[in-house]
PDB file of N, CA and C in Angstrom:
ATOM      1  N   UNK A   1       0.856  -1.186   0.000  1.00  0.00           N
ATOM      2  CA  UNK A   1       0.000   0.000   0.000  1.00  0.00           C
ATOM      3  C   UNK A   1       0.896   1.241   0.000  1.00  0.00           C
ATOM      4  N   UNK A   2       0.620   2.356  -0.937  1.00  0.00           N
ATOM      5  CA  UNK A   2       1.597   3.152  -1.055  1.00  0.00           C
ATOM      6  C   UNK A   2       1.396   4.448  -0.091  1.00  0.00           C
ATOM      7  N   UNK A   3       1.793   5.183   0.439  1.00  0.00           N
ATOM      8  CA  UNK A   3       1.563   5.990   1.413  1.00  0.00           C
ATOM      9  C   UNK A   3       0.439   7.064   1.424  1.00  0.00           C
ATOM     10  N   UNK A   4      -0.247   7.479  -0.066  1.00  0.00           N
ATOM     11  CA  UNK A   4      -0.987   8.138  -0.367  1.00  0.00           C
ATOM     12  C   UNK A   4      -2.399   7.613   0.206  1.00  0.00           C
ATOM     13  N   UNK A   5      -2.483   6.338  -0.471  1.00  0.00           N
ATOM     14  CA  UNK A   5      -3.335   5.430   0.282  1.00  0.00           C
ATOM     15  C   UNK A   5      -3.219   4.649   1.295  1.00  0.00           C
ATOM     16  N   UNK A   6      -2.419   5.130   2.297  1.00  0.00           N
ATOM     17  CA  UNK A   6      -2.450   4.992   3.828  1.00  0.00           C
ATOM     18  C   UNK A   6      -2.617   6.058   4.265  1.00  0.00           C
ATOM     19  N   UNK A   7      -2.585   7.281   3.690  1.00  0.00           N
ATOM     20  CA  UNK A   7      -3.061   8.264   4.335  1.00  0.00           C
ATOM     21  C   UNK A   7      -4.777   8.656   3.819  1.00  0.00           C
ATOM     22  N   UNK A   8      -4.977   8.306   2.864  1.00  0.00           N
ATOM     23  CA  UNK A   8      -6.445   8.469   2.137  1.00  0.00           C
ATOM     24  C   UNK A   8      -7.362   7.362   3.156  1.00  0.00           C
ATOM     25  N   UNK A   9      -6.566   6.195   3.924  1.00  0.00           N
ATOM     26  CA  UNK A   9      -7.178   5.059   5.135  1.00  0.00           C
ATOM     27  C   UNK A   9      -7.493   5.881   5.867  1.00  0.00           C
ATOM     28  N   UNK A  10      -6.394   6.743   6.598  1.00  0.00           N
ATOM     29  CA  UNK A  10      -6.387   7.553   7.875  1.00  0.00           C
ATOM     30  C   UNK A  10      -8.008   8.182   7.897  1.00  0.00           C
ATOM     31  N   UNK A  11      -7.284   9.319   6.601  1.00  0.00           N
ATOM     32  CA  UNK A  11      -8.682  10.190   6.665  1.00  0.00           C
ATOM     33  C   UNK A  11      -9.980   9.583   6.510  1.00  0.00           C
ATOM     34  N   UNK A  12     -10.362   8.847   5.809  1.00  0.00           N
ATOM     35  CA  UNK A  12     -11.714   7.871   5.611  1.00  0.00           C
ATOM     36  C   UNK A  12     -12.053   7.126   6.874  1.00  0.00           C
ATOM     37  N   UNK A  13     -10.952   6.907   7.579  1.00  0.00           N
ATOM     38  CA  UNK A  13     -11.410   6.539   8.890  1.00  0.00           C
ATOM     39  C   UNK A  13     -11.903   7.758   9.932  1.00  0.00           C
ATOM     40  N   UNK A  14     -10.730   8.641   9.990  1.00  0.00           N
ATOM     41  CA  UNK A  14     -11.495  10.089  10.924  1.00  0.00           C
ATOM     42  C   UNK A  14     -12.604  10.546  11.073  1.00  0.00           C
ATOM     43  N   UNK A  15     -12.644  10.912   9.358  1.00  0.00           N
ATOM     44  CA  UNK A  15     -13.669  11.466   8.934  1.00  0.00           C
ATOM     45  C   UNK A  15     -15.221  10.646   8.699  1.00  0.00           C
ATOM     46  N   UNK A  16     -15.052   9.566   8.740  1.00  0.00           N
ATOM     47  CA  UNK A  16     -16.294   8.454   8.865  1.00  0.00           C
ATOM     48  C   UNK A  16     -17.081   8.374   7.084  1.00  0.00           C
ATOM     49  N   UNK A  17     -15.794   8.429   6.191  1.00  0.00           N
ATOM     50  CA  UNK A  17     -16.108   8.971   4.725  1.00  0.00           C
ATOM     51  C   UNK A  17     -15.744   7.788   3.993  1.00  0.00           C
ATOM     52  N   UNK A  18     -16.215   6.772   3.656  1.00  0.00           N
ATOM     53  CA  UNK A  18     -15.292   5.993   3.221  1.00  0.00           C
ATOM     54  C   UNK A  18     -15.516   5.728   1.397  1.00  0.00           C
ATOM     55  N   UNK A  19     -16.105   6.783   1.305  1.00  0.00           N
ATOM     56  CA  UNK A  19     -15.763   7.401  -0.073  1.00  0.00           C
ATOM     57  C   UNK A  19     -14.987   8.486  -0.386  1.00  0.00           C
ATOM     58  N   UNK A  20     -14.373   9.338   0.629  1.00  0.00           N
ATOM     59  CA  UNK A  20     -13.508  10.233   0.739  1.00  0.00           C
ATOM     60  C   UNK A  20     -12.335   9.910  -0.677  1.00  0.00           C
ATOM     61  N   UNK A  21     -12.102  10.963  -1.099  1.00  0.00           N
ATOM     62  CA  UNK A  21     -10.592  10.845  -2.056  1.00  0.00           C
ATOM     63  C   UNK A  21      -9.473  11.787  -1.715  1.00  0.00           C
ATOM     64  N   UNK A  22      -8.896  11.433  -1.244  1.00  0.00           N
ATOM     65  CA  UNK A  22      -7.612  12.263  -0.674  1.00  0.00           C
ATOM     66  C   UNK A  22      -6.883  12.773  -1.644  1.00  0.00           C
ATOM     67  N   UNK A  23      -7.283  14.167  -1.944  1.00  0.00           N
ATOM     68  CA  UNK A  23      -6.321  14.800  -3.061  1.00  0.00           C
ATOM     69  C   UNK A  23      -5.416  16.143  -2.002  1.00  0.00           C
ATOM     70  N   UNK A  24      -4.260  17.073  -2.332  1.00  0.00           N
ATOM     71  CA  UNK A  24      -3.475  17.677  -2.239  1.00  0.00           C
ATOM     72  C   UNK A  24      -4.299  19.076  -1.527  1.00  0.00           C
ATOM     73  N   UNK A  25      -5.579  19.409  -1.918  1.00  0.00           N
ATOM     74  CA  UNK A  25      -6.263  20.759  -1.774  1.00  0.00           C
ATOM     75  C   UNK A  25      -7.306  19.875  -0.666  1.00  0.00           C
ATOM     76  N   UNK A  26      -7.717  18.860   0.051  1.00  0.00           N
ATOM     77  CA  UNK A  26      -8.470  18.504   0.873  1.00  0.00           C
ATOM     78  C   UNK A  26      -7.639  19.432   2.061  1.00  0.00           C
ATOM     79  N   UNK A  27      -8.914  20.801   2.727  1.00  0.00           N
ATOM     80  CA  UNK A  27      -8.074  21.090   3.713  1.00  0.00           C
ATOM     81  C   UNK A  27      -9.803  21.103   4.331  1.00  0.00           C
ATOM     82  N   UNK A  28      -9.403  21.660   5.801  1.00  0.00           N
ATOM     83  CA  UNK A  28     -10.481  22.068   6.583  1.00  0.00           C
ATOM     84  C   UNK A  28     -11.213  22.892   6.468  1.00  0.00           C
ATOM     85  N   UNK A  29     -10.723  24.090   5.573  1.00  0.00           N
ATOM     86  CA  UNK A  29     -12.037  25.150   4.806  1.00  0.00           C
ATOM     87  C   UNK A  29     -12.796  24.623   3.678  1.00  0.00           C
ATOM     88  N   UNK A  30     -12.672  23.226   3.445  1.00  0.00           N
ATOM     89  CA  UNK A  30     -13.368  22.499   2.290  1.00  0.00           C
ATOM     90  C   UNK A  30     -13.733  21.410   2.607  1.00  0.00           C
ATOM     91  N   UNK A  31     -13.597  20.965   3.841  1.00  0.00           N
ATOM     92  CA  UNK A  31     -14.287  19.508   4.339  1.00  0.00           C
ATOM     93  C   UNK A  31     -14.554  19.450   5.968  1.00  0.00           C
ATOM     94  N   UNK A  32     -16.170  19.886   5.944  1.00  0.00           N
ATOM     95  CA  UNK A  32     -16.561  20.249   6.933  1.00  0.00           C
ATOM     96  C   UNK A  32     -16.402  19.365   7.903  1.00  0.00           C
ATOM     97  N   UNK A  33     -16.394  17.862   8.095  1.00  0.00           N
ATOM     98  CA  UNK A  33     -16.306  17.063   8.916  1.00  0.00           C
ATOM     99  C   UNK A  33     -14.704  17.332   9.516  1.00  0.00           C
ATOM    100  N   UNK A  34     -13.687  18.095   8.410  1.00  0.00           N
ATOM    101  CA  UNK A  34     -12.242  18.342   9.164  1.00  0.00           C
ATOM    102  C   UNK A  34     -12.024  19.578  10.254  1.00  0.00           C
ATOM    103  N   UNK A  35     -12.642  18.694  11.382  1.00  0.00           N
ATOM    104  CA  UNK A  35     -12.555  20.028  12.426  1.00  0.00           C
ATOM    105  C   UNK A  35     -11.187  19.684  13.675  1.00  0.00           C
ATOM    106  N   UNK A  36     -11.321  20.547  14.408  1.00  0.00           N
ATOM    107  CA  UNK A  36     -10.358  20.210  15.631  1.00  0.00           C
ATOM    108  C   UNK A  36      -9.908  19.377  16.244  1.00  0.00           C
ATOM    109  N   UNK A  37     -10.885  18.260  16.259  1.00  0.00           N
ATOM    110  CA  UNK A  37     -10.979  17.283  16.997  1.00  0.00           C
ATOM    111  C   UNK A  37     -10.545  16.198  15.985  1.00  0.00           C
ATOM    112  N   UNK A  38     -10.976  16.038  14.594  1.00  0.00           N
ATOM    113  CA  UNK A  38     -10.340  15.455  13.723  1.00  0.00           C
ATOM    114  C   UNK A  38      -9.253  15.387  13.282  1.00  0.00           C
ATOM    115  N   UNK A  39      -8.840  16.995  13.652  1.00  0.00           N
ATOM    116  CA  UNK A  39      -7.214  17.091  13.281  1.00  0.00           C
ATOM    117  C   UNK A  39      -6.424  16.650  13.870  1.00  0.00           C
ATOM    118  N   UNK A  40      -6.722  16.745  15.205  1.00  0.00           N
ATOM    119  CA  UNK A  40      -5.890  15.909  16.360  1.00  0.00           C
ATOM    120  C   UNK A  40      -5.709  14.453  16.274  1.00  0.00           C
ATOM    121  N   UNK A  41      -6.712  13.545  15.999  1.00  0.00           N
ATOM    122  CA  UNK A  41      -6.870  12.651  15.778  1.00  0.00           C
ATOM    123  C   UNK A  41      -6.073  12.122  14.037  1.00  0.00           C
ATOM    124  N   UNK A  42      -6.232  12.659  13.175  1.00  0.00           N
ATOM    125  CA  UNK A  42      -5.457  12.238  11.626  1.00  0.00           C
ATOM    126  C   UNK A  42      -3.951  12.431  12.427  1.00  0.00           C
ATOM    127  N   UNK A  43      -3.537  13.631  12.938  1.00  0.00           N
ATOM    128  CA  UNK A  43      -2.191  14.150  13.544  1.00  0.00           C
ATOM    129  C   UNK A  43      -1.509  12.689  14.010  1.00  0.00           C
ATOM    130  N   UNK A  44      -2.474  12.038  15.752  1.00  0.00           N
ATOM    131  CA  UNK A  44      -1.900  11.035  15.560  1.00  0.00           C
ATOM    132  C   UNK A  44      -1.569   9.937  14.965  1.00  0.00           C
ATOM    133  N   UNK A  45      -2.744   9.737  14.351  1.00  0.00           N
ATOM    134  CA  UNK A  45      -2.712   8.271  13.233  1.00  0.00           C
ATOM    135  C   UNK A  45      -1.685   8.474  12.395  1.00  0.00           C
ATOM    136  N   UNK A  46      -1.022   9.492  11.670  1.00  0.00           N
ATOM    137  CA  UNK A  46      -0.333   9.825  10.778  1.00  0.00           C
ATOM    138  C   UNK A  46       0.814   9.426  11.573  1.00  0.00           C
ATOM    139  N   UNK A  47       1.229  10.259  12.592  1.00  0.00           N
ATOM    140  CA  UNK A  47       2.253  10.137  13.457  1.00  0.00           C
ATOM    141  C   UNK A  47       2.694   8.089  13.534  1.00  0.00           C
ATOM    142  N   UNK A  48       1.840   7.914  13.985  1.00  0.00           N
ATOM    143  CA  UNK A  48       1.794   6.382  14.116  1.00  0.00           C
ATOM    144  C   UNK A  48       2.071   5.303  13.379  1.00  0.00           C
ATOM    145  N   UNK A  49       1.231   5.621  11.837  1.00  0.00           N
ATOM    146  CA  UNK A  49       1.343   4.890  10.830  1.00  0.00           C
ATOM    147  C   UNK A  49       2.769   5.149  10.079  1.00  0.00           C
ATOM    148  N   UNK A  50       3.355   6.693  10.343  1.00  0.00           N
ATOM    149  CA  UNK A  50       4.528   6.854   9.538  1.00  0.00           C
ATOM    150  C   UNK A  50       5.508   6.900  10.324  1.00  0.00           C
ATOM    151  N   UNK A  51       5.876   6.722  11.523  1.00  0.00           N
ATOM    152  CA  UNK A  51       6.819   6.951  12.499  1.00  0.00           C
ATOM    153  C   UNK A  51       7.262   8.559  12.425  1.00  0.00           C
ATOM    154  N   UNK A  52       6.410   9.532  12.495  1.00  0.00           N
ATOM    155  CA  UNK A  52       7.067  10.930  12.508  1.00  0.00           C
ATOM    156  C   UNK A  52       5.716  11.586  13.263  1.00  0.00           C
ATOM    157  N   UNK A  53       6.791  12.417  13.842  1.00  0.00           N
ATOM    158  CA  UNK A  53       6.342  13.602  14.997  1.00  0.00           C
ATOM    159  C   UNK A  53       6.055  14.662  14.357  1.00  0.00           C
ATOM    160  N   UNK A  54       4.882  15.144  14.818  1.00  0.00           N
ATOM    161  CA  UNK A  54       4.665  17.028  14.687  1.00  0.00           C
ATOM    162  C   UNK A  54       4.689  17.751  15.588  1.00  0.00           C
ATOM    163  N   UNK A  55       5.396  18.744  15.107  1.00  0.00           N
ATOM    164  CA  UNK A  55       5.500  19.990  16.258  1.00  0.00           C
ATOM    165  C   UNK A  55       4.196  20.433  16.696  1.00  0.00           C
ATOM    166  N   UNK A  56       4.048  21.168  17.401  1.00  0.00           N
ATOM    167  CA  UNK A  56       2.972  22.295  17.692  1.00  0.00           C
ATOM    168  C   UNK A  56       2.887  22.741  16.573  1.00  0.00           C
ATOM    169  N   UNK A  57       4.137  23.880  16.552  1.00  0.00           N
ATOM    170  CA  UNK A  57       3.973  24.523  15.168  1.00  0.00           C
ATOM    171  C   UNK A  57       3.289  23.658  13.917  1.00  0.00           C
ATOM    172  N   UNK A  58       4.356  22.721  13.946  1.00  0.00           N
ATOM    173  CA  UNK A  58       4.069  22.063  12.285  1.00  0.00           C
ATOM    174  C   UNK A  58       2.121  21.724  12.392  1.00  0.00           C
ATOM    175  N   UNK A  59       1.861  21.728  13.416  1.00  0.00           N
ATOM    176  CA  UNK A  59       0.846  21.179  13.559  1.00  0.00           C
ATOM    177  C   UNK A  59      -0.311  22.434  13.512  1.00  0.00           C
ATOM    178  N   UNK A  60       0.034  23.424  13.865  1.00  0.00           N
ATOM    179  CA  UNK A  60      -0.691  24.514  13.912  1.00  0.00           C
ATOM    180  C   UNK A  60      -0.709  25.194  11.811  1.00  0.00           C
ATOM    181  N   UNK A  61       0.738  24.778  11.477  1.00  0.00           N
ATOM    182  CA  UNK A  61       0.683  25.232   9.821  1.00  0.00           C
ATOM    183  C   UNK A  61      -0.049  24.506   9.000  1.00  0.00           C
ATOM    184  N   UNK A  62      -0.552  23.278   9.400  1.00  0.00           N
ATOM    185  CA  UNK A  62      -1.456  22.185   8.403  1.00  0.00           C
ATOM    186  C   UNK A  62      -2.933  22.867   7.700  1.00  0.00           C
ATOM    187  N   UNK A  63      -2.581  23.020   6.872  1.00  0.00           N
ATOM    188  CA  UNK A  63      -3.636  23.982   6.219  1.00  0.00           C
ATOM    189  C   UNK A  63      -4.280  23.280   4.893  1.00  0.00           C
ATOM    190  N   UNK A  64      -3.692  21.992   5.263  1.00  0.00           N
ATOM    191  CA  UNK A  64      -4.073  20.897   3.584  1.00  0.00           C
ATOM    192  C   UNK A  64      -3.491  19.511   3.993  1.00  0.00           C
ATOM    193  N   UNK A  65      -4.264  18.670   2.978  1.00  0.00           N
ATOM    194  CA  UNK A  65      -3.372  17.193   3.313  1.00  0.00           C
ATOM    195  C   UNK A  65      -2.311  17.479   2.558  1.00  0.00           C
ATOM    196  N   UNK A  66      -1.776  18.385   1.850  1.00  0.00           N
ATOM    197  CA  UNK A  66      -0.679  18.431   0.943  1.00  0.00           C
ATOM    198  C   UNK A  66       0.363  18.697   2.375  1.00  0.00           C
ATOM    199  N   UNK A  67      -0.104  19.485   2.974  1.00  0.00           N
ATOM    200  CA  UNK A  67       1.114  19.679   4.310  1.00  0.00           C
ATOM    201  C   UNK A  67       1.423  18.823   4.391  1.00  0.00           C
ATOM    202  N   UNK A  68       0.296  17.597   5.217  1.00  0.00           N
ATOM    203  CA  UNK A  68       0.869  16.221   5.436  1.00  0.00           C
ATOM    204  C   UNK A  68       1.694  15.569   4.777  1.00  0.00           C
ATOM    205  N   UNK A  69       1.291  15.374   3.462  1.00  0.00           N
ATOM    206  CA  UNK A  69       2.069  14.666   2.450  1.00  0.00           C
ATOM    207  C   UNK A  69       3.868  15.606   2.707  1.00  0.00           C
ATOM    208  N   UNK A  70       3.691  16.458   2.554  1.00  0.00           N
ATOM    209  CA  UNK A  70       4.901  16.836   2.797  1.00  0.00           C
ATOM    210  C   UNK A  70       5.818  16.148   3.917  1.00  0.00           C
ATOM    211  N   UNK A  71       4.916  16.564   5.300  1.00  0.00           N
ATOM    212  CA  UNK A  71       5.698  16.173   6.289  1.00  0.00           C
ATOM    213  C   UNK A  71       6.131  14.438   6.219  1.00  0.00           C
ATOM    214  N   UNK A  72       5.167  13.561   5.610  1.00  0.00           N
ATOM    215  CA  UNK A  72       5.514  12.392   5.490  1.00  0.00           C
ATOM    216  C   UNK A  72       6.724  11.982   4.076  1.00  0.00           C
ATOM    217  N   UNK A  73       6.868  12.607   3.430  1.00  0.00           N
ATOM    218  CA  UNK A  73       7.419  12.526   2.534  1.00  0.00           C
ATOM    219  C   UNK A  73       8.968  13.384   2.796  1.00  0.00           C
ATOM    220  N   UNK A  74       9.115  13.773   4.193  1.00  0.00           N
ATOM    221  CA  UNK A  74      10.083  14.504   4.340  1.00  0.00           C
ATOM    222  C   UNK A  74      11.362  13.944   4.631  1.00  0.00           C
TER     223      UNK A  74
END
């Protein structure tokens, strides 16, 4: 499974979407179910599934799954 679609798992699981498509522009001003409490929650799963930490900061700049992809791809 390639990481895009371990992270497209994550979110379909958070988000309770399991038609969700995880593209680059999926942020929280465009997917209402991506709220606070969700973010926290993808934050850790991500953390978990990829072995990498987020800062506060980094965590406060996530403004897209493209962030993510970044940070996992880093």
């Amino acid at each position: 499974m390639s990481k895009q679609e371990q992270l497209q798992e994550i979110f379909r699981d958070v988000l309770d979407n399991a038609l969700l498509v995880l593209t680059p522009e999926l942020a929280p001003a465009n997917c209402g179910d991506w709220d606070s409490v969700a973010m926290v929650q993808i934050v850790l799963a991500v953390e978990s599934a990829f072995g990498v930490r987020f800062s506060t900061d980094e965590v406060a700049d996530i403004k897209s799954a493209a962030d993510i992809f970044k940070k996992i791809d880093a």
